[in-house]
PDB file of N, CA and C in Angstrom:
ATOM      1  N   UNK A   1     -76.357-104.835-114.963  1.00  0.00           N
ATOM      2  CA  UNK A   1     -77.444-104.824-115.924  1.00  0.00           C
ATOM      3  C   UNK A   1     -77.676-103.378-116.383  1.00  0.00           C
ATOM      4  N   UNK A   2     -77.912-102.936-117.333  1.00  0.00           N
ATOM      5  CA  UNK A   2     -78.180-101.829-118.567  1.00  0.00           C
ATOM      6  C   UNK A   2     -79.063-101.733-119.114  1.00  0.00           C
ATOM      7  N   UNK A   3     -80.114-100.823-119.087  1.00  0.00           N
ATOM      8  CA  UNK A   3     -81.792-100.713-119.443  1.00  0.00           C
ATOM      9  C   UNK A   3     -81.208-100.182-120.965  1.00  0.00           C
ATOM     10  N   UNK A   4     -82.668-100.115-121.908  1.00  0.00           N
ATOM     11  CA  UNK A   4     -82.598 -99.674-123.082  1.00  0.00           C
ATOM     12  C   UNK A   4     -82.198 -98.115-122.882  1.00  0.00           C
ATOM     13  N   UNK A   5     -83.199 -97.797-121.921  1.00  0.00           N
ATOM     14  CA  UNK A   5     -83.319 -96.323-121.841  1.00  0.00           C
ATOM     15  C   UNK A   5     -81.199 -95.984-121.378  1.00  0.00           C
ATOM     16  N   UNK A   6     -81.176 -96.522-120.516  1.00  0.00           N
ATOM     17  CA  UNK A   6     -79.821 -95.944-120.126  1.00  0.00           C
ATOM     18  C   UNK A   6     -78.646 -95.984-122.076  1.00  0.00           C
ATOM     19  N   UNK A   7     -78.915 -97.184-122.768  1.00  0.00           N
ATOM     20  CA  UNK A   7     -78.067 -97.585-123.910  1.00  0.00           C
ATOM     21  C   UNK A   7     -78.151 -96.303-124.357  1.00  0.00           C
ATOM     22  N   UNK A   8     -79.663 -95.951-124.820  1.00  0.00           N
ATOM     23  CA  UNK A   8     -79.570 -94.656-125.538  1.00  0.00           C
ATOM     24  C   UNK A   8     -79.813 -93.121-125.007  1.00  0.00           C
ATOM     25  N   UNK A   9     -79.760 -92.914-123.775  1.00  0.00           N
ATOM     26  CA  UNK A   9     -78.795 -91.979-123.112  1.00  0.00           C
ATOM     27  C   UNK A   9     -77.814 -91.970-123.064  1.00  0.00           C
ATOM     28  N   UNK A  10     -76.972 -92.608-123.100  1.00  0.00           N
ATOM     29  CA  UNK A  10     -75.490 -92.796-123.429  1.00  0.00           C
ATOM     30  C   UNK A  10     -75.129 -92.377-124.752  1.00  0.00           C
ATOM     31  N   UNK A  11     -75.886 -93.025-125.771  1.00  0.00           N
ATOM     32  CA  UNK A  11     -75.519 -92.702-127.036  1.00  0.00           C
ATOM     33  C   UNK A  11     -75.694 -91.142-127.661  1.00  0.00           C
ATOM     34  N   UNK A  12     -76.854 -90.964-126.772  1.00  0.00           N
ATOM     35  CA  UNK A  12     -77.766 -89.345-127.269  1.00  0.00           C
ATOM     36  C   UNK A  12     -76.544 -88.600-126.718  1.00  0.00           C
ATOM     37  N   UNK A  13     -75.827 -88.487-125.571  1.00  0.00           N
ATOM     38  CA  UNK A  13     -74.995 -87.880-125.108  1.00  0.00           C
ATOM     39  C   UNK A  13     -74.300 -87.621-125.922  1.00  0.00           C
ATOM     40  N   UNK A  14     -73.456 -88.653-126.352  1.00  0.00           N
ATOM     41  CA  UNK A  14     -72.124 -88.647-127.320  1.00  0.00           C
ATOM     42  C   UNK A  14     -72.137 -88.245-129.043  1.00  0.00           C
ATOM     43  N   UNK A  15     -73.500 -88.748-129.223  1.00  0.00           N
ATOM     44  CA  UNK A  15     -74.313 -88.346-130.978  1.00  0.00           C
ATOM     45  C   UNK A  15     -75.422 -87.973-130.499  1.00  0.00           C
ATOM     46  N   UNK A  16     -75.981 -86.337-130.192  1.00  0.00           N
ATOM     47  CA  UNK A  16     -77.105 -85.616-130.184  1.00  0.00           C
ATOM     48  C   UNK A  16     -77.925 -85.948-131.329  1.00  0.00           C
ATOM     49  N   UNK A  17     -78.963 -85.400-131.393  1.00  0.00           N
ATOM     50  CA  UNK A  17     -80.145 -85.711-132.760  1.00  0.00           C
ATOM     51  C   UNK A  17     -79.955 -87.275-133.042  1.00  0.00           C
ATOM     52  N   UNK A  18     -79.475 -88.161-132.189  1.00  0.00           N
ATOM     53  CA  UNK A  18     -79.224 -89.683-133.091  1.00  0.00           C
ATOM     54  C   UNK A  18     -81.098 -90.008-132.636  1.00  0.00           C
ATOM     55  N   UNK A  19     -81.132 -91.358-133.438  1.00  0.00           N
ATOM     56  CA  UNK A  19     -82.098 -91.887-133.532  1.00  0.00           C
ATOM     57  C   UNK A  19     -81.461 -93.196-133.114  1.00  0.00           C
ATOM     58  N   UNK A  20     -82.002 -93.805-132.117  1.00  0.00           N
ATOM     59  CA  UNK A  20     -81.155 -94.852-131.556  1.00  0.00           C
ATOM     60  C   UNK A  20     -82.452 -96.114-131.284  1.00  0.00           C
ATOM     61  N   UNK A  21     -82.400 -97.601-131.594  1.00  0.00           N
ATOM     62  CA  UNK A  21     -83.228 -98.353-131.341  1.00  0.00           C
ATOM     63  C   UNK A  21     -82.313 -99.639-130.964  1.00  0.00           C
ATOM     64  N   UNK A  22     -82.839 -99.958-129.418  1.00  0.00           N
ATOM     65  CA  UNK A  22     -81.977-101.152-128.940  1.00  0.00           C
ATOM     66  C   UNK A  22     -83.004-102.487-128.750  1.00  0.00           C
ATOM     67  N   UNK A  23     -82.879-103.249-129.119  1.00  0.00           N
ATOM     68  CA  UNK A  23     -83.615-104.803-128.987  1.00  0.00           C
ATOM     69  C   UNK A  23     -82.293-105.879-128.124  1.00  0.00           C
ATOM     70  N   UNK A  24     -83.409-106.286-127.121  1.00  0.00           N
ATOM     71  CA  UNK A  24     -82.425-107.316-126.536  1.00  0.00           C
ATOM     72  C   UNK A  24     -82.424-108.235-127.280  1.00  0.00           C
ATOM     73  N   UNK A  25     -81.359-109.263-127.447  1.00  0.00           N
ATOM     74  CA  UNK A  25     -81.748-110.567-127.846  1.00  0.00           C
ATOM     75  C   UNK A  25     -81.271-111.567-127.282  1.00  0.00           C
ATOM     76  N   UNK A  26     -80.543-111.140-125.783  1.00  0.00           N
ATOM     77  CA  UNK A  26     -80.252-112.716-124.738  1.00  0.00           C
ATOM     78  C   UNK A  26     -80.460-111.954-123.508  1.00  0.00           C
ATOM     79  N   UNK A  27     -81.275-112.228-122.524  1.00  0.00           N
ATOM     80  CA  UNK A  27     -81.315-111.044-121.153  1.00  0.00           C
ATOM     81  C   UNK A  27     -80.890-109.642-121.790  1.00  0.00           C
ATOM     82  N   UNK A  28     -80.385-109.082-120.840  1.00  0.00           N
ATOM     83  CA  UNK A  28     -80.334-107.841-120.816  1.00  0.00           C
ATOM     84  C   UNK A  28     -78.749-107.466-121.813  1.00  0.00           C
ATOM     85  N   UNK A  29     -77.929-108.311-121.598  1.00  0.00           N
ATOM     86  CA  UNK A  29     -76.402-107.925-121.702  1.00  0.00           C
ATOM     87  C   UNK A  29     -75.936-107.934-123.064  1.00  0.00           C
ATOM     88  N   UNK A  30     -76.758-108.923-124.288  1.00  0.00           N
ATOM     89  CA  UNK A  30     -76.776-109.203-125.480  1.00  0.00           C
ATOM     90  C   UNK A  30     -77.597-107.887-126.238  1.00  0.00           C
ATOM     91  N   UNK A  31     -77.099-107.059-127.034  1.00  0.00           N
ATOM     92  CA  UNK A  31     -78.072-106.328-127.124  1.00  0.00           C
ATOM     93  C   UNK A  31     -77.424-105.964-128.756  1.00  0.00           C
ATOM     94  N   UNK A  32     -78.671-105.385-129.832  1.00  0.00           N
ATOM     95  CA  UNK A  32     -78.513-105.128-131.420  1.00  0.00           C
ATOM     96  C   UNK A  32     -78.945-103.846-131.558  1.00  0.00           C
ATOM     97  N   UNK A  33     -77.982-102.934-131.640  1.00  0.00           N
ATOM     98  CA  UNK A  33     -78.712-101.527-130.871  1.00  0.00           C
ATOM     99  C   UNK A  33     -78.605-100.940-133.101  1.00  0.00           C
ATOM    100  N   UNK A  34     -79.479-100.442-133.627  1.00  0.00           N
ATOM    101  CA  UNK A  34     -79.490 -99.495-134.563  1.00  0.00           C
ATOM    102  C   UNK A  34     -79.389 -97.889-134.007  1.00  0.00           C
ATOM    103  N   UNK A  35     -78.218 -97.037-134.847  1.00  0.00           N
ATOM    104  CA  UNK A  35     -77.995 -95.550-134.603  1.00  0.00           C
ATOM    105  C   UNK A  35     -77.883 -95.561-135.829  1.00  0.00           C
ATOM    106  N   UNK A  36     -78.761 -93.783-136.419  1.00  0.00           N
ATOM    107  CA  UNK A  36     -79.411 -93.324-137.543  1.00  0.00           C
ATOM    108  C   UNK A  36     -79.166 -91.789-136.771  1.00  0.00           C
ATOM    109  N   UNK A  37     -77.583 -91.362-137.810  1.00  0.00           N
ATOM    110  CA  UNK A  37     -77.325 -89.786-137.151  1.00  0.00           C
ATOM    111  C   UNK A  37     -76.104 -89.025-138.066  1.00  0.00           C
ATOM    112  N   UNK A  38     -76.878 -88.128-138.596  1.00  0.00           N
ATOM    113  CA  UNK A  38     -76.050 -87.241-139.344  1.00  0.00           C
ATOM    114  C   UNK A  38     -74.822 -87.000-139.656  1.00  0.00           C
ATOM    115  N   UNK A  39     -73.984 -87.291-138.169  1.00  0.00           N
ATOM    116  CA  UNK A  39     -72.864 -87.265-137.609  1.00  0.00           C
ATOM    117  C   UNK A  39     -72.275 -88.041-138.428  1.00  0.00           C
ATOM    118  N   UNK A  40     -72.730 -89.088-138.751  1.00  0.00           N
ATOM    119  CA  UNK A  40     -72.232 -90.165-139.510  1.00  0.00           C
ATOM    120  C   UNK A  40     -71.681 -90.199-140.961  1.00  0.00           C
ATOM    121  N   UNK A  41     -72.386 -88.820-141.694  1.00  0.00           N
ATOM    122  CA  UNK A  41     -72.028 -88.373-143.030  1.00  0.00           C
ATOM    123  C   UNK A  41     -70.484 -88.386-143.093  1.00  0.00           C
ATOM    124  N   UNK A  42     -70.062 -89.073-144.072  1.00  0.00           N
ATOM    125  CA  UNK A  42     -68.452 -88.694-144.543  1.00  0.00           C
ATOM    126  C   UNK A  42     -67.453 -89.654-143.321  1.00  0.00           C
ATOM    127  N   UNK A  43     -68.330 -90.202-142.571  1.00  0.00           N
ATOM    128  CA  UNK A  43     -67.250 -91.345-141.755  1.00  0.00           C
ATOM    129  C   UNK A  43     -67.611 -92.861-142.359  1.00  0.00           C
ATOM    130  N   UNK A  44     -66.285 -93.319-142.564  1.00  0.00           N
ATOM    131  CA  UNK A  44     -66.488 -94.586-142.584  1.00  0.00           C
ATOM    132  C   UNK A  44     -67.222 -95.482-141.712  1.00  0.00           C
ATOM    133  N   UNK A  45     -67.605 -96.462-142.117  1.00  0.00           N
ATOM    134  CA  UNK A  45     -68.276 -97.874-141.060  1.00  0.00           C
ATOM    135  C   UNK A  45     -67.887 -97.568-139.981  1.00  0.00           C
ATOM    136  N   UNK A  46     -66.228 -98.144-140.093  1.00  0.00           N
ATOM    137  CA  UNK A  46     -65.368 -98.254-138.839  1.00  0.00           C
ATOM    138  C   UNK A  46     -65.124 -97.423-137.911  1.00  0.00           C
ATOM    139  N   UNK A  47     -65.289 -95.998-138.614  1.00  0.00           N
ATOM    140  CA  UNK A  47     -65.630 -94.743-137.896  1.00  0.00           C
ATOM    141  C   UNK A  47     -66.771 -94.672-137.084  1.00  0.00           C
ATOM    142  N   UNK A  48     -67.681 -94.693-137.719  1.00  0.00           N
ATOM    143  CA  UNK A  48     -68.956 -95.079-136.832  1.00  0.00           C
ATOM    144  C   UNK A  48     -69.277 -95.835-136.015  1.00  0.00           C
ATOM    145  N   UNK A  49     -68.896 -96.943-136.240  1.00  0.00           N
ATOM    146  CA  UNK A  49     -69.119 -97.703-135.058  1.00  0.00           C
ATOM    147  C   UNK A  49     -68.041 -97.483-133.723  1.00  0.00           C
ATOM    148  N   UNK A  50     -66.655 -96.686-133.798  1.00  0.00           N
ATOM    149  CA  UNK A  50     -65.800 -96.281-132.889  1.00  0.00           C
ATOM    150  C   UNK A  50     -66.438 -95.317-132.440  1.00  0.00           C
ATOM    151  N   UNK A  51     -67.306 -94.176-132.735  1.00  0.00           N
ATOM    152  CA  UNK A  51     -67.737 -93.171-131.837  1.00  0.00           C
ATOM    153  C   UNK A  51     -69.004 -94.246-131.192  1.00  0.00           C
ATOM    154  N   UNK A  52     -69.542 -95.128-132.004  1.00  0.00           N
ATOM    155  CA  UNK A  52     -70.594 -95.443-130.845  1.00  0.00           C
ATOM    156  C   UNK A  52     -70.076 -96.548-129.907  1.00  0.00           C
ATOM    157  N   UNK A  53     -69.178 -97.178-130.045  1.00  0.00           N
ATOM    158  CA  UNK A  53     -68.301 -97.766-129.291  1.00  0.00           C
ATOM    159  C   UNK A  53     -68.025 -96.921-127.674  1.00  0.00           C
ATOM    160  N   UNK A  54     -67.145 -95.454-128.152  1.00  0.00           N
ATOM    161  CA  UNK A  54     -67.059 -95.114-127.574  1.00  0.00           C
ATOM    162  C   UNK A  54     -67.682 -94.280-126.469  1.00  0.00           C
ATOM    163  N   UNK A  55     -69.001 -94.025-126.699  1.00  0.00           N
ATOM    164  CA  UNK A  55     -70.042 -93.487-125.904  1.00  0.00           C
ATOM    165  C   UNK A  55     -70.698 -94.738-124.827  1.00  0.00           C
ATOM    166  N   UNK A  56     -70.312 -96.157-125.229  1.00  0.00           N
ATOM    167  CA  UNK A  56     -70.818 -97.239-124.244  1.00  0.00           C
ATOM    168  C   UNK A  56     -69.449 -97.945-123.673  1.00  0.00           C
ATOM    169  N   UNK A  57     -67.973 -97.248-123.820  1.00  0.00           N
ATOM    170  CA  UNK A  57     -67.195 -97.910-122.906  1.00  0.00           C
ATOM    171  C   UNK A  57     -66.803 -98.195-122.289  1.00  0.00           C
ATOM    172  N   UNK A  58     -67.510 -97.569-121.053  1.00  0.00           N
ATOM    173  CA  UNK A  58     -67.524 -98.334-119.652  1.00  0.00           C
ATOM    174  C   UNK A  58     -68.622 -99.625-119.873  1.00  0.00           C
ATOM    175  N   UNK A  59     -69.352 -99.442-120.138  1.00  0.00           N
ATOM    176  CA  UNK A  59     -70.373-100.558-120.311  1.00  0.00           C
ATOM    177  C   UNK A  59     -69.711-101.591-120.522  1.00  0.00           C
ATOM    178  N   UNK A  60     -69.247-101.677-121.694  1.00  0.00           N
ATOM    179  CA  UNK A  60     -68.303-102.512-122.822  1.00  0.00           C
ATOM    180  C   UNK A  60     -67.540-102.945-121.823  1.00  0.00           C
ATOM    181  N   UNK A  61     -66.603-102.210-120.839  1.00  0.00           N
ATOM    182  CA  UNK A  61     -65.590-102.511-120.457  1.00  0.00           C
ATOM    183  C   UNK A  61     -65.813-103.377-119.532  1.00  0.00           C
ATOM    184  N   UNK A  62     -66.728-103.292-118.457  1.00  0.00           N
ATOM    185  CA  UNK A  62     -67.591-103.772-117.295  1.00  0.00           C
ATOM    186  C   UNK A  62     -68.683-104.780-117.806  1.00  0.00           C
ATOM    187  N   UNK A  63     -68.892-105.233-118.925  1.00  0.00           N
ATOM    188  CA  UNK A  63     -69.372-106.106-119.099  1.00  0.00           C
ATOM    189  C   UNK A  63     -70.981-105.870-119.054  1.00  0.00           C
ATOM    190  N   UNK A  64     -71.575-104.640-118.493  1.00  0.00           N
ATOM    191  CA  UNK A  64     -72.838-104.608-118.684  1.00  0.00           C
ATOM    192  C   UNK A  64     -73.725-104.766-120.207  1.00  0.00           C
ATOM    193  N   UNK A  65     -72.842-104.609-120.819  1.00  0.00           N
ATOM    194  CA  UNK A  65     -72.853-105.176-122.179  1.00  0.00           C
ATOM    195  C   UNK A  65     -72.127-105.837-122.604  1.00  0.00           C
ATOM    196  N   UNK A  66     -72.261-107.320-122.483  1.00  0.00           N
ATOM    197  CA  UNK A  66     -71.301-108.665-122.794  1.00  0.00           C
ATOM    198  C   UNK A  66     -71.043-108.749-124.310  1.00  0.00           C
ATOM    199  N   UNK A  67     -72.116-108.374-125.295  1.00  0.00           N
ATOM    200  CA  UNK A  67     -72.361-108.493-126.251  1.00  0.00           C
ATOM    201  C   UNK A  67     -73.279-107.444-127.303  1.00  0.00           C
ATOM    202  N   UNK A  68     -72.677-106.953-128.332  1.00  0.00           N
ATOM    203  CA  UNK A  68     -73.173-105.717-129.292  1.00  0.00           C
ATOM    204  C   UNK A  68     -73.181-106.025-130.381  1.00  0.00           C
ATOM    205  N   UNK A  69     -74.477-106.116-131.278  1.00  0.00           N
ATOM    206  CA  UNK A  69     -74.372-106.082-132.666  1.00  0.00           C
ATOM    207  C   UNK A  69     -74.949-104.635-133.094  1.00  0.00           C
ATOM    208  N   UNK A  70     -73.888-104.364-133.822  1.00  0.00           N
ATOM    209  CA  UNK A  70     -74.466-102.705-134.266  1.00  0.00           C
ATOM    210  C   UNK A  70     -74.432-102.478-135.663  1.00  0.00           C
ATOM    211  N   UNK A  71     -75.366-101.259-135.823  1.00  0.00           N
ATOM    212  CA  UNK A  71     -75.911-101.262-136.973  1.00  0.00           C
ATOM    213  C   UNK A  71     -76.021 -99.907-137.485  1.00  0.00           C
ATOM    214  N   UNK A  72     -74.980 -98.762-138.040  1.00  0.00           N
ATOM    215  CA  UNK A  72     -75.407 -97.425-138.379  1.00  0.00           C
ATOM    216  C   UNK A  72     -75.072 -97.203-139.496  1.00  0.00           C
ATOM    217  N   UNK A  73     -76.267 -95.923-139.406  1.00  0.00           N
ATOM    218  CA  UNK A  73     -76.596 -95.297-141.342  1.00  0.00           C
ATOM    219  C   UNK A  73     -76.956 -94.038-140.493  1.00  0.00           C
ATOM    220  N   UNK A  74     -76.714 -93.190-142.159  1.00  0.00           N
ATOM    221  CA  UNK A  74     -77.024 -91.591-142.077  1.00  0.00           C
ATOM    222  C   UNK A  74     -78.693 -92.165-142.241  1.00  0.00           C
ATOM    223  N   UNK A  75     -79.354 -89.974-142.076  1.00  0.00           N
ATOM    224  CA  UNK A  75     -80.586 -90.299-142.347  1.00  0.00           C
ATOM    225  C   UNK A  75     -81.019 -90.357-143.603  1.00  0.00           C
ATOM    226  N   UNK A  76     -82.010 -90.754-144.588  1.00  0.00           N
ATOM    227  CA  UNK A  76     -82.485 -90.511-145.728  1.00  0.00           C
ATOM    228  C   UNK A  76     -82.347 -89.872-146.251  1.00  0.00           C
TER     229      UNK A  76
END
């Protein structure tokens, strides 16, 4: 099991300054996490979602996250 707080320590690690918001939506393991981070300027979708991929892949891998719907944009 994987707290919110741990999702986006993980993420803050890997994308500093992110703005990260996780909502469960089945127990703990189902989770729709939004990241909003600069970093993101000039990368594609697919780009983006591979660095945030990659900041939760042990998770991912181990199943503490069975399930991810993700959602990123630069800031305003």
């Amino acid at each position: 099991m994987i707290t919110k707080e741990e999702v986006i320590n993980l993420i803050n690690k890997k994308i500093p300054r992110s703005q990260v918001f996780v909502e469960n939506l089945k127990g703990n393991d189902h989770l729709q996490v939004t990241v909003i981070a600069s970093e993101f300027n000039g990368l594609s979708l697919v780009k983006q979602h591979q660095l945030v991929y990659s900041a939760l892949k042990e998770e991912l891998a181990s199943e503490a996250i069975h399930a991810l719907a993700l959602k990123t944009e630069t800031p305003s």
